[in-house]
Each structure stands twice: as structure tokens, then as C-alpha cells.
PDB file of N, CA and C in Angstrom:
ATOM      1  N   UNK A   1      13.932   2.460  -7.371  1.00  0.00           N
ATOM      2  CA  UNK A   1      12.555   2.116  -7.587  1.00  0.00           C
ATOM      3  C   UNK A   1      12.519   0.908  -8.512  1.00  0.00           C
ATOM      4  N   UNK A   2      11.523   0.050  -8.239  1.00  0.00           N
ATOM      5  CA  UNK A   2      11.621  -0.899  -9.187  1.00  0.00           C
ATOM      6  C   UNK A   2      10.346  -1.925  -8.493  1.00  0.00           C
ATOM      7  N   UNK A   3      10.002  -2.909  -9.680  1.00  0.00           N
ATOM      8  CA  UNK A   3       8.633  -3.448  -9.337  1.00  0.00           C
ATOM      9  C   UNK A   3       9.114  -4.750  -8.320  1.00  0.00           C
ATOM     10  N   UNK A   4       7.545  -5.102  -7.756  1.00  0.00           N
ATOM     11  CA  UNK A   4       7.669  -6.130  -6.849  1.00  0.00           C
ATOM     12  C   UNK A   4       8.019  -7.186  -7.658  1.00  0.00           C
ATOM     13  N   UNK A   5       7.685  -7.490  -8.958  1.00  0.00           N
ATOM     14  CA  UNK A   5       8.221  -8.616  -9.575  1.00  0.00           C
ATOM     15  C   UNK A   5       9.840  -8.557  -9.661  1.00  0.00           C
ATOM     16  N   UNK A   6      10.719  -7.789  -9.951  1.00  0.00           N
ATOM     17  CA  UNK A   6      11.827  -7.358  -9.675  1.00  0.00           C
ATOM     18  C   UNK A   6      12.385  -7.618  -8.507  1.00  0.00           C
ATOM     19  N   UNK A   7      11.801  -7.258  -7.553  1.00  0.00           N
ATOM     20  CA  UNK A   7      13.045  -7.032  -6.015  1.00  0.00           C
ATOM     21  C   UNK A   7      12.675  -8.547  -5.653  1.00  0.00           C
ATOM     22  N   UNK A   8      12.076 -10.058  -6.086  1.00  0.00           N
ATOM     23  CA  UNK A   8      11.990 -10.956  -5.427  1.00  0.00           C
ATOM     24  C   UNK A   8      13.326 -11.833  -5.730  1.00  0.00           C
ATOM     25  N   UNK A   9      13.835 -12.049  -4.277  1.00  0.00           N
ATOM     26  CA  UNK A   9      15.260 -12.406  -4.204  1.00  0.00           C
ATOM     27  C   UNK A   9      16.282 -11.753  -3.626  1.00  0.00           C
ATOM     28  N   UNK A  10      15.708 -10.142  -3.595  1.00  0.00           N
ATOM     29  CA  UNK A  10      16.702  -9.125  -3.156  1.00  0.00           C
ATOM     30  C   UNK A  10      16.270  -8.903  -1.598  1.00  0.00           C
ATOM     31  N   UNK A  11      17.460  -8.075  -1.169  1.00  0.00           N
ATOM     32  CA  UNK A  11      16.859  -7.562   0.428  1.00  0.00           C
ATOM     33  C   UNK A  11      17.250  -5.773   0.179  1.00  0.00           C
ATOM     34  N   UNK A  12      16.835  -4.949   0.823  1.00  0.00           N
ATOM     35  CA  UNK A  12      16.947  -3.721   0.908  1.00  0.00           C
ATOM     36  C   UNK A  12      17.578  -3.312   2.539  1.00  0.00           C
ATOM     37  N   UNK A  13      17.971  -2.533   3.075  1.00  0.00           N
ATOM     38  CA  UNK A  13      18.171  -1.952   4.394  1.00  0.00           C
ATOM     39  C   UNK A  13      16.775  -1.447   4.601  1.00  0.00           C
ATOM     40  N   UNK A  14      16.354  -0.211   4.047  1.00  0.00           N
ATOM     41  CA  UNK A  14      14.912   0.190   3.863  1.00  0.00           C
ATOM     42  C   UNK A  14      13.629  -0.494   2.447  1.00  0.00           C
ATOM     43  N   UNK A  15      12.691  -0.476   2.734  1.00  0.00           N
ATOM     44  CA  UNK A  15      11.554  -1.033   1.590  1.00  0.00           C
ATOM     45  C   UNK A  15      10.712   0.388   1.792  1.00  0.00           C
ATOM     46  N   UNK A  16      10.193   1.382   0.740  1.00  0.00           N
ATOM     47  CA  UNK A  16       9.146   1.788   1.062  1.00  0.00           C
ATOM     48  C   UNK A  16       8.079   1.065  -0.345  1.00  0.00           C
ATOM     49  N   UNK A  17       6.799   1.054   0.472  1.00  0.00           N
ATOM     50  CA  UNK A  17       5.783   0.169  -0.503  1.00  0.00           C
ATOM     51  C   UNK A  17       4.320   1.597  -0.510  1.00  0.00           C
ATOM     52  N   UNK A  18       4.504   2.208  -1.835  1.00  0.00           N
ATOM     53  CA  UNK A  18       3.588   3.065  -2.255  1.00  0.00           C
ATOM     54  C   UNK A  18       2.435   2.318  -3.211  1.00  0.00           C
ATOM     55  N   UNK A  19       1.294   3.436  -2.821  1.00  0.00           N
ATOM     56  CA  UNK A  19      -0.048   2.988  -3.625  1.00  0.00           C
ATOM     57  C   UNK A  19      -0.116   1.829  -3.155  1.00  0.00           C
ATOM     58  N   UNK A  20      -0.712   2.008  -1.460  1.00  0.00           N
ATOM     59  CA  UNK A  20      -1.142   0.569  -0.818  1.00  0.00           C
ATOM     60  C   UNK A  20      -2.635   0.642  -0.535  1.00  0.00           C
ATOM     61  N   UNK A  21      -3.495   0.926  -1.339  1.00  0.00           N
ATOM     62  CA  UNK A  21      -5.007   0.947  -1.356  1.00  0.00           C
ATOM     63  C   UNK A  21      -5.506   0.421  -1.988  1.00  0.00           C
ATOM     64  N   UNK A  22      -7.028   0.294  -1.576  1.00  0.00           N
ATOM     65  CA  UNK A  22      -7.748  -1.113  -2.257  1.00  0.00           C
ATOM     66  C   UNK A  22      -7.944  -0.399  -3.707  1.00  0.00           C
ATOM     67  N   UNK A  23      -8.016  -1.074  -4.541  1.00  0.00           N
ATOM     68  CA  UNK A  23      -8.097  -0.364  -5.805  1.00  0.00           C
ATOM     69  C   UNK A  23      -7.068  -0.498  -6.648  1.00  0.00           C
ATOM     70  N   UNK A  24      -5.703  -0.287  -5.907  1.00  0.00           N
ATOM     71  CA  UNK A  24      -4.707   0.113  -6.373  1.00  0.00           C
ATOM     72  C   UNK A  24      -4.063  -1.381  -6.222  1.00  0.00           C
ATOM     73  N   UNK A  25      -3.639  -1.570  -5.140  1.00  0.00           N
ATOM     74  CA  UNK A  25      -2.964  -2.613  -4.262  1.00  0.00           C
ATOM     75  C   UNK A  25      -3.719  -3.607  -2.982  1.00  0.00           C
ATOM     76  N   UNK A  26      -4.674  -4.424  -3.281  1.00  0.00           N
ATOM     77  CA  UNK A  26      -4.763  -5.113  -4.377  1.00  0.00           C
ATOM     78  C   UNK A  26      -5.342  -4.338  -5.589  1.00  0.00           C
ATOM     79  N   UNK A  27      -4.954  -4.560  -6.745  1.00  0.00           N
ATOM     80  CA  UNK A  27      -5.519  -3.964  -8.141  1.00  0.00           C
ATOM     81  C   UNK A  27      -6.989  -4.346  -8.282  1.00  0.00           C
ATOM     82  N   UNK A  28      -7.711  -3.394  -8.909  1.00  0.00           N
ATOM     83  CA  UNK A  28      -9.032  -3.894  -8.617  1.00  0.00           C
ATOM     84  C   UNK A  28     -10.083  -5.010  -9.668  1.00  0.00           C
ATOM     85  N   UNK A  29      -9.049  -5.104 -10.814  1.00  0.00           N
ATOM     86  CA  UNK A  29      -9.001  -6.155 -11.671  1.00  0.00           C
ATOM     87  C   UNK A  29      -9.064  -7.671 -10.586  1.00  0.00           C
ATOM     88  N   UNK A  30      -8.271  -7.711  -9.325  1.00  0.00           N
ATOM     89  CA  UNK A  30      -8.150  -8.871  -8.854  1.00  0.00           C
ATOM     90  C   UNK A  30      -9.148  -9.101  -7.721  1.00  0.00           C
ATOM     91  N   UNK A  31      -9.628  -8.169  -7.210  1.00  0.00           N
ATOM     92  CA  UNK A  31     -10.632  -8.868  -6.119  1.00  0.00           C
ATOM     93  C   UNK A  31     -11.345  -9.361  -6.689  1.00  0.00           C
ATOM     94  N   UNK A  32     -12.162  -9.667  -7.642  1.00  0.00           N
ATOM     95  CA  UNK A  32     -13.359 -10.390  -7.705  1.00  0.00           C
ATOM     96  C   UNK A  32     -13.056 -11.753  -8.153  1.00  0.00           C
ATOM     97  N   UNK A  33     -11.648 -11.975  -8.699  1.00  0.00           N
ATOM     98  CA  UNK A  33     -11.050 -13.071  -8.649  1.00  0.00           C
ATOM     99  C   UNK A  33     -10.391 -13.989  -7.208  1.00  0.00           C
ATOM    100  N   UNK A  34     -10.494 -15.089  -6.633  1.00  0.00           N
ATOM    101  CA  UNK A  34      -9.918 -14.734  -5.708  1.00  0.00           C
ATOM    102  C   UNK A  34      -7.912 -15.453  -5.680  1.00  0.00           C
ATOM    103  N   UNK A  35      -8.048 -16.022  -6.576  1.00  0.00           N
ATOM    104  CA  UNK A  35      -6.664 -16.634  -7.149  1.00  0.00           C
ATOM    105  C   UNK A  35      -5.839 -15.579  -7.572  1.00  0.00           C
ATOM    106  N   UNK A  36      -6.280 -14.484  -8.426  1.00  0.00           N
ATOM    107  CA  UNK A  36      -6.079 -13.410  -8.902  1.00  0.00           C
ATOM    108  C   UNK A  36      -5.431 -12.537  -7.286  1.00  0.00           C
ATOM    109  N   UNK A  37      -6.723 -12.500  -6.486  1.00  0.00           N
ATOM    110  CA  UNK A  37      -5.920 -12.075  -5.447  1.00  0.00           C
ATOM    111  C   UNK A  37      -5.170 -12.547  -4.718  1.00  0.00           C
ATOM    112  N   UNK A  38      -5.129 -13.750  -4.164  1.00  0.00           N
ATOM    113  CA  UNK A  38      -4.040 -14.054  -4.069  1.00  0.00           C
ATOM    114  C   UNK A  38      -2.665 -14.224  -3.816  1.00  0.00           C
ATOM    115  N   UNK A  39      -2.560 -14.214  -5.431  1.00  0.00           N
ATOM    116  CA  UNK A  39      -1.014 -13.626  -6.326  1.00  0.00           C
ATOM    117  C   UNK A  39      -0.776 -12.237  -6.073  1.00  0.00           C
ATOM    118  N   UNK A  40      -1.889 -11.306  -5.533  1.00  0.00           N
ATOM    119  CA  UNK A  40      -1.353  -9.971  -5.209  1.00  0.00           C
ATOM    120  C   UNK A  40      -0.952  -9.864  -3.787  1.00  0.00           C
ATOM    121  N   UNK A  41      -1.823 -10.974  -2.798  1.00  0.00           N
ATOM    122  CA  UNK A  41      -1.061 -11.156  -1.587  1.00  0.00           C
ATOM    123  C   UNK A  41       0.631 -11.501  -1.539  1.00  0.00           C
ATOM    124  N   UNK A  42       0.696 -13.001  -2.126  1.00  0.00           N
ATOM    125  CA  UNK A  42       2.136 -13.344  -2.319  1.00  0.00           C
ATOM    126  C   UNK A  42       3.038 -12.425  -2.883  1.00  0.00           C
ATOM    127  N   UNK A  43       2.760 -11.509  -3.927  1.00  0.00           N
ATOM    128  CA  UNK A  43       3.489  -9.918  -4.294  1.00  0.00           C
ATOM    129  C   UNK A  43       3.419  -8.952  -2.968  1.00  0.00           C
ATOM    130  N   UNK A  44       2.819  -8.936  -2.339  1.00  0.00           N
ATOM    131  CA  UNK A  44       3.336  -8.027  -1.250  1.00  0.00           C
ATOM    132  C   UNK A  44       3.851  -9.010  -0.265  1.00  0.00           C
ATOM    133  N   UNK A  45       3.723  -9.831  -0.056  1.00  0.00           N
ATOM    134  CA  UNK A  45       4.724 -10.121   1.157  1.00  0.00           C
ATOM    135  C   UNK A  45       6.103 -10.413   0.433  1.00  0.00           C
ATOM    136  N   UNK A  46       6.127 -10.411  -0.746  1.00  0.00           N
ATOM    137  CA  UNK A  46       7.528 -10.318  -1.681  1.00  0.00           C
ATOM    138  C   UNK A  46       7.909  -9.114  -1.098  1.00  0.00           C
ATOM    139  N   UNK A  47       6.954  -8.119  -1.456  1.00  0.00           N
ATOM    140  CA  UNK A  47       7.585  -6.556  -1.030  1.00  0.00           C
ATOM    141  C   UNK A  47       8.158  -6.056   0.123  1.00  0.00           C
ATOM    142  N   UNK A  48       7.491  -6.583   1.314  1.00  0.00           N
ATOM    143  CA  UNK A  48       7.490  -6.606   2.349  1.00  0.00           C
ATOM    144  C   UNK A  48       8.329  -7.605   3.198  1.00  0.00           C
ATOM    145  N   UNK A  49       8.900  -8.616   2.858  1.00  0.00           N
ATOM    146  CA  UNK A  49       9.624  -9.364   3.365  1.00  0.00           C
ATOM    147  C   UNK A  49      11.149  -8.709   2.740  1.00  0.00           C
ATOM    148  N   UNK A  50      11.312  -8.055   1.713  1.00  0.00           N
ATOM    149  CA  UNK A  50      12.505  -7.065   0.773  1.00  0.00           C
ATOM    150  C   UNK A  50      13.247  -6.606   1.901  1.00  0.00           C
ATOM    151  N   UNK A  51      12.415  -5.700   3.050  1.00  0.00           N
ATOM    152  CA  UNK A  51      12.816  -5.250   4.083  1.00  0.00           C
ATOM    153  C   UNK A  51      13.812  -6.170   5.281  1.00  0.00           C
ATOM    154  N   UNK A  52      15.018  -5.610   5.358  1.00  0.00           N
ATOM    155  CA  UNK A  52      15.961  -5.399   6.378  1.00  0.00           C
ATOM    156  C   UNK A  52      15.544  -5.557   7.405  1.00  0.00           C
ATOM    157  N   UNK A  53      15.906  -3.422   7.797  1.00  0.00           N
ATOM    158  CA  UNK A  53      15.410  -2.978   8.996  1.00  0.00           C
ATOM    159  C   UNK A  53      13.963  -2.345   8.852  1.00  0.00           C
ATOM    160  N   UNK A  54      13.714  -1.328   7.771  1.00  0.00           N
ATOM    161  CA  UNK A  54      12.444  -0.676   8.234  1.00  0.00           C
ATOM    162  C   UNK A  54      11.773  -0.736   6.595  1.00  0.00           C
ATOM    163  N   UNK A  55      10.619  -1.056   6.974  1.00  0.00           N
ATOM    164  CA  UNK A  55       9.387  -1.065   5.756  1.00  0.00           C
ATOM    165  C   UNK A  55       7.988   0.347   5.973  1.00  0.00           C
ATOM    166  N   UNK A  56       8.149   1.186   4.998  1.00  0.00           N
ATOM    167  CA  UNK A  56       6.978   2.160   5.007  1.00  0.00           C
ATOM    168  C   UNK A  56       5.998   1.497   4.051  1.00  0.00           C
ATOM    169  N   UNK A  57       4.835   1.348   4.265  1.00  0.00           N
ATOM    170  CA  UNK A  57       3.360   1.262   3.855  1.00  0.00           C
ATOM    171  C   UNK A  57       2.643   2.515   3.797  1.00  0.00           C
ATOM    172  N   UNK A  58       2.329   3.081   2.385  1.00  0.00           N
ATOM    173  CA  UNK A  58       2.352   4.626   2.547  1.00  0.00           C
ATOM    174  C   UNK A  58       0.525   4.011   1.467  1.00  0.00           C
ATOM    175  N   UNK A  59      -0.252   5.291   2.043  1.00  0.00           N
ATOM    176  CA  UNK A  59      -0.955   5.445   0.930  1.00  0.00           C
ATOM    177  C   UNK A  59      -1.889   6.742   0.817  1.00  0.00           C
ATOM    178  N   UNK A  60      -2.763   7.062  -0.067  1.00  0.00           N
ATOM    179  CA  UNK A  60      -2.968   8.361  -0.200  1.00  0.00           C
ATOM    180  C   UNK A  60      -4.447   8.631   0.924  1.00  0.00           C
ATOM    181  N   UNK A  61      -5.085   9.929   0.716  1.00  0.00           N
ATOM    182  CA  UNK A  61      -6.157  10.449   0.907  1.00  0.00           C
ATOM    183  C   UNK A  61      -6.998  10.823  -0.081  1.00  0.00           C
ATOM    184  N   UNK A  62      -6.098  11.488  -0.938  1.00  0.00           N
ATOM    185  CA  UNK A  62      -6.564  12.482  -2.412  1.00  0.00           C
ATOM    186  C   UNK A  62      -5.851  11.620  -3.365  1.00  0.00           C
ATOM    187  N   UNK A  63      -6.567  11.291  -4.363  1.00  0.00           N
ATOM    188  CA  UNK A  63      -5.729  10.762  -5.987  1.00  0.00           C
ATOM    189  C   UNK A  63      -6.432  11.865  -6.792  1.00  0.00           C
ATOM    190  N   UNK A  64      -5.617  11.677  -7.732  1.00  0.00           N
ATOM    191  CA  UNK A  64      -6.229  11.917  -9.069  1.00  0.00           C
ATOM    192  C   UNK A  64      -6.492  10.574  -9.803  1.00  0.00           C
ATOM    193  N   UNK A  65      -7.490  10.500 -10.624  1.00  0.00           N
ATOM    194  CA  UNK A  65      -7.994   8.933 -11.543  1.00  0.00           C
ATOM    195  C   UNK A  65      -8.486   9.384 -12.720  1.00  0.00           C
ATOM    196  N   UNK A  66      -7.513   9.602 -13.723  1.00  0.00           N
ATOM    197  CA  UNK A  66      -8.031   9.649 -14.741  1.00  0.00           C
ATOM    198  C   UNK A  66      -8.373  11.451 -14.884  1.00  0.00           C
ATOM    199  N   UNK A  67      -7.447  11.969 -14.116  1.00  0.00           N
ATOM    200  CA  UNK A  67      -7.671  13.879 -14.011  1.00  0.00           C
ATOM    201  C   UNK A  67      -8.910  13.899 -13.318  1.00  0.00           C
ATOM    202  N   UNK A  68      -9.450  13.547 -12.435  1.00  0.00           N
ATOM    203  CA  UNK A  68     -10.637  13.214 -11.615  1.00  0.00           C
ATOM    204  C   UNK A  68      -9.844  13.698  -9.936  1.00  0.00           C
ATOM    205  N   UNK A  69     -10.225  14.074  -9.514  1.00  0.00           N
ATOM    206  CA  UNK A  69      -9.861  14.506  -8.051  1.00  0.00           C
ATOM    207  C   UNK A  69     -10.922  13.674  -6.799  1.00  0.00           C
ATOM    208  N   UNK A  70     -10.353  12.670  -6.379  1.00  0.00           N
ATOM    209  CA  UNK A  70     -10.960  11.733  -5.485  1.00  0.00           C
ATOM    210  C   UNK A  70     -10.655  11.448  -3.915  1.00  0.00           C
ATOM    211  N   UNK A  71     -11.651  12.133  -3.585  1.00  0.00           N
ATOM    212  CA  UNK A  71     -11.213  11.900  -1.647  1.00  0.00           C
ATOM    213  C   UNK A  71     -11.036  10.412  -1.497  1.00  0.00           C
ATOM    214  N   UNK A  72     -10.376  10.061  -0.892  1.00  0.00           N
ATOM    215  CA  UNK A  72      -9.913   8.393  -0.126  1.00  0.00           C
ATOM    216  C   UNK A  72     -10.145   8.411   1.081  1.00  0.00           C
ATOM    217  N   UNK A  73     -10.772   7.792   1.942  1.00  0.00           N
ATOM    218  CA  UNK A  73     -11.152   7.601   3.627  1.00  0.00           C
ATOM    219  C   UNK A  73      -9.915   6.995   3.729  1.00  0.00           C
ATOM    220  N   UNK A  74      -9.283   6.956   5.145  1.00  0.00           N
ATOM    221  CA  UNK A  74      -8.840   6.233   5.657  1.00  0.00           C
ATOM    222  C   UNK A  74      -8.883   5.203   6.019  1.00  0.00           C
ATOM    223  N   UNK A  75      -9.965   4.734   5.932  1.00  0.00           N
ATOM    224  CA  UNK A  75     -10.261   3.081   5.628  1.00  0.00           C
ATOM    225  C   UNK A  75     -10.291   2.437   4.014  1.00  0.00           C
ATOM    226  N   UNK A  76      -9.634   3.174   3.422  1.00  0.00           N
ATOM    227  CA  UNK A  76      -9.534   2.391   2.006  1.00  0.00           C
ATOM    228  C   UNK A  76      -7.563   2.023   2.082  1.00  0.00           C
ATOM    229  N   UNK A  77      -7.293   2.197   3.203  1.00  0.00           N
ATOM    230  CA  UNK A  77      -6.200   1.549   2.951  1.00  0.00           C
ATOM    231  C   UNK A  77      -6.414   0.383   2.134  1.00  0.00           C
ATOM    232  N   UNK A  78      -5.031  -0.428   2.488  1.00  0.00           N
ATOM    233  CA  UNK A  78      -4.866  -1.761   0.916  1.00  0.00           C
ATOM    234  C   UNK A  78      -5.360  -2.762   2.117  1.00  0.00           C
ATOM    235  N   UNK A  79      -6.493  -3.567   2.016  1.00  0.00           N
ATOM    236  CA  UNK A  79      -6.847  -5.064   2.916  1.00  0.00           C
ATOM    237  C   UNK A  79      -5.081  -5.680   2.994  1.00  0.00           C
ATOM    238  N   UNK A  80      -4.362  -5.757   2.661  1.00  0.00           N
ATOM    239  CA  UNK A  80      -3.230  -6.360   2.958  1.00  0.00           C
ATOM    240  C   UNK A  80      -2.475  -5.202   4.369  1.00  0.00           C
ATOM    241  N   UNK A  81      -2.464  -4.398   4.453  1.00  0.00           N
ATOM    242  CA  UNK A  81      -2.324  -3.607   5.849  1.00  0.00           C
ATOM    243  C   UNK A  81      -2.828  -3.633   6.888  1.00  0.00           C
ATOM    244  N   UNK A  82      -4.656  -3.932   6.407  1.00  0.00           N
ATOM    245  CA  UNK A  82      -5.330  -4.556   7.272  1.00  0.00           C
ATOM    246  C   UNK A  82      -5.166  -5.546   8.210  1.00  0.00           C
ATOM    247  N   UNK A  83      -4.532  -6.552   7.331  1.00  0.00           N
ATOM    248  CA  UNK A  83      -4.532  -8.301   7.501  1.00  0.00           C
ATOM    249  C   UNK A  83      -3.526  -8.550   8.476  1.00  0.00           C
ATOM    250  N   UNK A  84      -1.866  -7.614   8.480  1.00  0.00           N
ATOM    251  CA  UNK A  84      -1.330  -7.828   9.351  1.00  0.00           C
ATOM    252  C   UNK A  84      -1.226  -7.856  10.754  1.00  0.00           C
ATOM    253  N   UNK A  85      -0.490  -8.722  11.523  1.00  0.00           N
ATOM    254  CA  UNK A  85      -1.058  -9.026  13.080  1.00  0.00           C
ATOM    255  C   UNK A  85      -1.031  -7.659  13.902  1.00  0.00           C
ATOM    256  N   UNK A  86      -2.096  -7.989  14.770  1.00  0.00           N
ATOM    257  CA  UNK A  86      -1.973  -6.370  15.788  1.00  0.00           C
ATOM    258  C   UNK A  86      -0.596  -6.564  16.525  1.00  0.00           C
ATOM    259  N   UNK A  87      -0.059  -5.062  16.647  1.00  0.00           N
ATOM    260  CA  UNK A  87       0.804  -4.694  17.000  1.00  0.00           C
ATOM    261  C   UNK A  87       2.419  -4.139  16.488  1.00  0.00           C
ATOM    262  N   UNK A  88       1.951  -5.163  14.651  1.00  0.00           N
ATOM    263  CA  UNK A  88       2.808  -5.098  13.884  1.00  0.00           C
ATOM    264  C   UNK A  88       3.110  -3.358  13.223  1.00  0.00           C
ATOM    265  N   UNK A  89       2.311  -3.185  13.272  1.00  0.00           N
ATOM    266  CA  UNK A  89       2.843  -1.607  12.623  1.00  0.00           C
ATOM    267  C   UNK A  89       2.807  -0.428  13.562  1.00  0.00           C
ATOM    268  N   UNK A  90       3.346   0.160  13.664  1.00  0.00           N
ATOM    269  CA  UNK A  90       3.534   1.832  13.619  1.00  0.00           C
ATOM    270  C   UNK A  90       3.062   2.582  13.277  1.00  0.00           C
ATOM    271  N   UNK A  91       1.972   3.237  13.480  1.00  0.00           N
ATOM    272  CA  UNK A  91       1.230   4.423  12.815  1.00  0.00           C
ATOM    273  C   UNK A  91       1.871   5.591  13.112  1.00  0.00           C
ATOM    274  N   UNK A  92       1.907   6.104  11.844  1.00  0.00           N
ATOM    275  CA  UNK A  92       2.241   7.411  12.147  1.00  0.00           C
ATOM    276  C   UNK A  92       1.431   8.700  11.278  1.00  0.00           C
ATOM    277  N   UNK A  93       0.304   8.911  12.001  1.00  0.00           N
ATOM    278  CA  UNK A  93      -0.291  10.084  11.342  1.00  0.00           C
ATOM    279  C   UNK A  93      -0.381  11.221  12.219  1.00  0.00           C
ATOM    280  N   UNK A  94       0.512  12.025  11.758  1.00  0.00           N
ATOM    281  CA  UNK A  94       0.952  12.792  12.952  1.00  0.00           C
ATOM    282  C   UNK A  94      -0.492  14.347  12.343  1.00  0.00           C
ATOM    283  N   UNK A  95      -1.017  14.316  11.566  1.00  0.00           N
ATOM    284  CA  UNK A  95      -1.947  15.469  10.478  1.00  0.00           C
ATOM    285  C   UNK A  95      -3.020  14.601  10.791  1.00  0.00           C
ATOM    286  N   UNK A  96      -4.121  15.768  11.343  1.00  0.00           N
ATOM    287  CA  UNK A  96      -5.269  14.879  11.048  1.00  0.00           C
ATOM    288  C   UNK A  96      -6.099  15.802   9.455  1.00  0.00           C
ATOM    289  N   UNK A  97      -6.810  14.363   9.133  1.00  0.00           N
ATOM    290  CA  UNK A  97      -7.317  14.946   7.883  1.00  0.00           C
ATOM    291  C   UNK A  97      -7.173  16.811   7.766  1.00  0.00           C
ATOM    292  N   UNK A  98      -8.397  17.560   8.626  1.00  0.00           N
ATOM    293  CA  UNK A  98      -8.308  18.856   7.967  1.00  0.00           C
ATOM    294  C   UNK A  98      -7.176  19.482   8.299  1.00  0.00           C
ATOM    295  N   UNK A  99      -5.990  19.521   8.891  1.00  0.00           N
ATOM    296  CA  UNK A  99      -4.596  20.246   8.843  1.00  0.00           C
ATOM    297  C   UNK A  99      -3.876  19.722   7.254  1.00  0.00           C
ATOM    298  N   UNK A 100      -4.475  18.695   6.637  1.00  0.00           N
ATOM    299  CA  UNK A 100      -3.378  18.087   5.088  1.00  0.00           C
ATOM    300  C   UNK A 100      -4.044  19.409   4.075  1.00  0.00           C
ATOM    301  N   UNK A 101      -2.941  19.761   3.471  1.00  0.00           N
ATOM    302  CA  UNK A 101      -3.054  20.756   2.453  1.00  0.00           C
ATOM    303  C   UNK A 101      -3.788  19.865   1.030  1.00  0.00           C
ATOM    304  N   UNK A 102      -4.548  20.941   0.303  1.00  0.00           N
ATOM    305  CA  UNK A 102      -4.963  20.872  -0.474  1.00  0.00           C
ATOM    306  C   UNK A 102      -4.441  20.517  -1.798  1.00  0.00           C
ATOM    307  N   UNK A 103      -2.978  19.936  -2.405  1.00  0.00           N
ATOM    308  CA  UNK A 103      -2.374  20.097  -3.809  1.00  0.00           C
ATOM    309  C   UNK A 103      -2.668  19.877  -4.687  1.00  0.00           C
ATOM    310  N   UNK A 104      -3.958  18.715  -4.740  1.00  0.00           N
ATOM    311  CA  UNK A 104      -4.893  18.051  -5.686  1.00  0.00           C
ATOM    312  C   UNK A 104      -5.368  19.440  -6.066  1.00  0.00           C
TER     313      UNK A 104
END
């Protein structure tokens, strides 16, 4: 494990890239900047270019924020998951929402 500022330069066989939601990733300090964001674009394709063979883009449903228990839609993925070209990813949600257990 280690930050995106870290792995730039490196390559991995596998990349997994957690906490890919808006809020999170981009941080929400940076959208209203747009330079700010940016620099969080060029950090993920740091992350994402890390990758070899296979890159996971993982992100939640349920957080906790602050001991707060918060549903996430599936459309709050991270706009940078969004952005990539059709065809590029793999979905794999094999659970639909009400089969995911409760752990929150």
C-alpha cells in the first residue's frame, strides 16, 4: 500500500485504486477549484497507468464519515471512472444493492 504520490515512476503487475468517489477521489476540497482538480486527475492516471496487467477501481455504497453511517448511490462513483472511454472497463457487480449485507 502506498500513496499515489509514491508509486509515480513505479509499475505494479496488479494496481488496486480504493476510495474512488466523488468526495473522496476527487477530494472534495478540489472540485470547486478547477486546477486543484486537475492535479487530482493527473494523480489518478499516475495510479492507473502503475498498472501492468490488471487495475481494480473499487468504491463503496455505505461509508462511515465522521461515525455517521452514509448510503452512497451508485452514481457517486469518482467522475474520473466516469470519464474513461466506453468499453474500457469491466464491471463487475455481481450483488445487486439489496443482496449487500449490512456491516455499517
Amino acid at each position: 500500500m502506498m500513496t499515489l504520490h509514491a508509486a509515480k515512476g513505479l509499475e505494479f503487475k496488479i494496481v488496486f485504486m480504493v476510495g474512488m468517489e466523488e468526495g473522496l477521489f476527487p477530494h472534495s476540497r478540489s472540485m470547486m477549484d478547477k486546477n486543484e482538480l486537475e492535479e487530482e486527475r493527473r494523480l489518478c492516471y499516475v495510479g492507473m497507468t502503475r498498472a501492468r496487467e490488471k487495475l481494480f477501481l473499487t468504491y463503496c455504497r455505505k461509508r462511515l464519515f465522521f461515525g455517521q453511517k452514509t448510503t452512497i448511490s451508485f452514481i457517486s462513483g469518482s467522475r474520473f471512472i466516469l470519464e474513461l472511454p466506453e468499453g474500457t472497463l469491466e464491471r463487475n457487480l455481481n450483488t445487486m444493492e439489496s443482496d449487500v449485507p449490512d456491516y455499517l
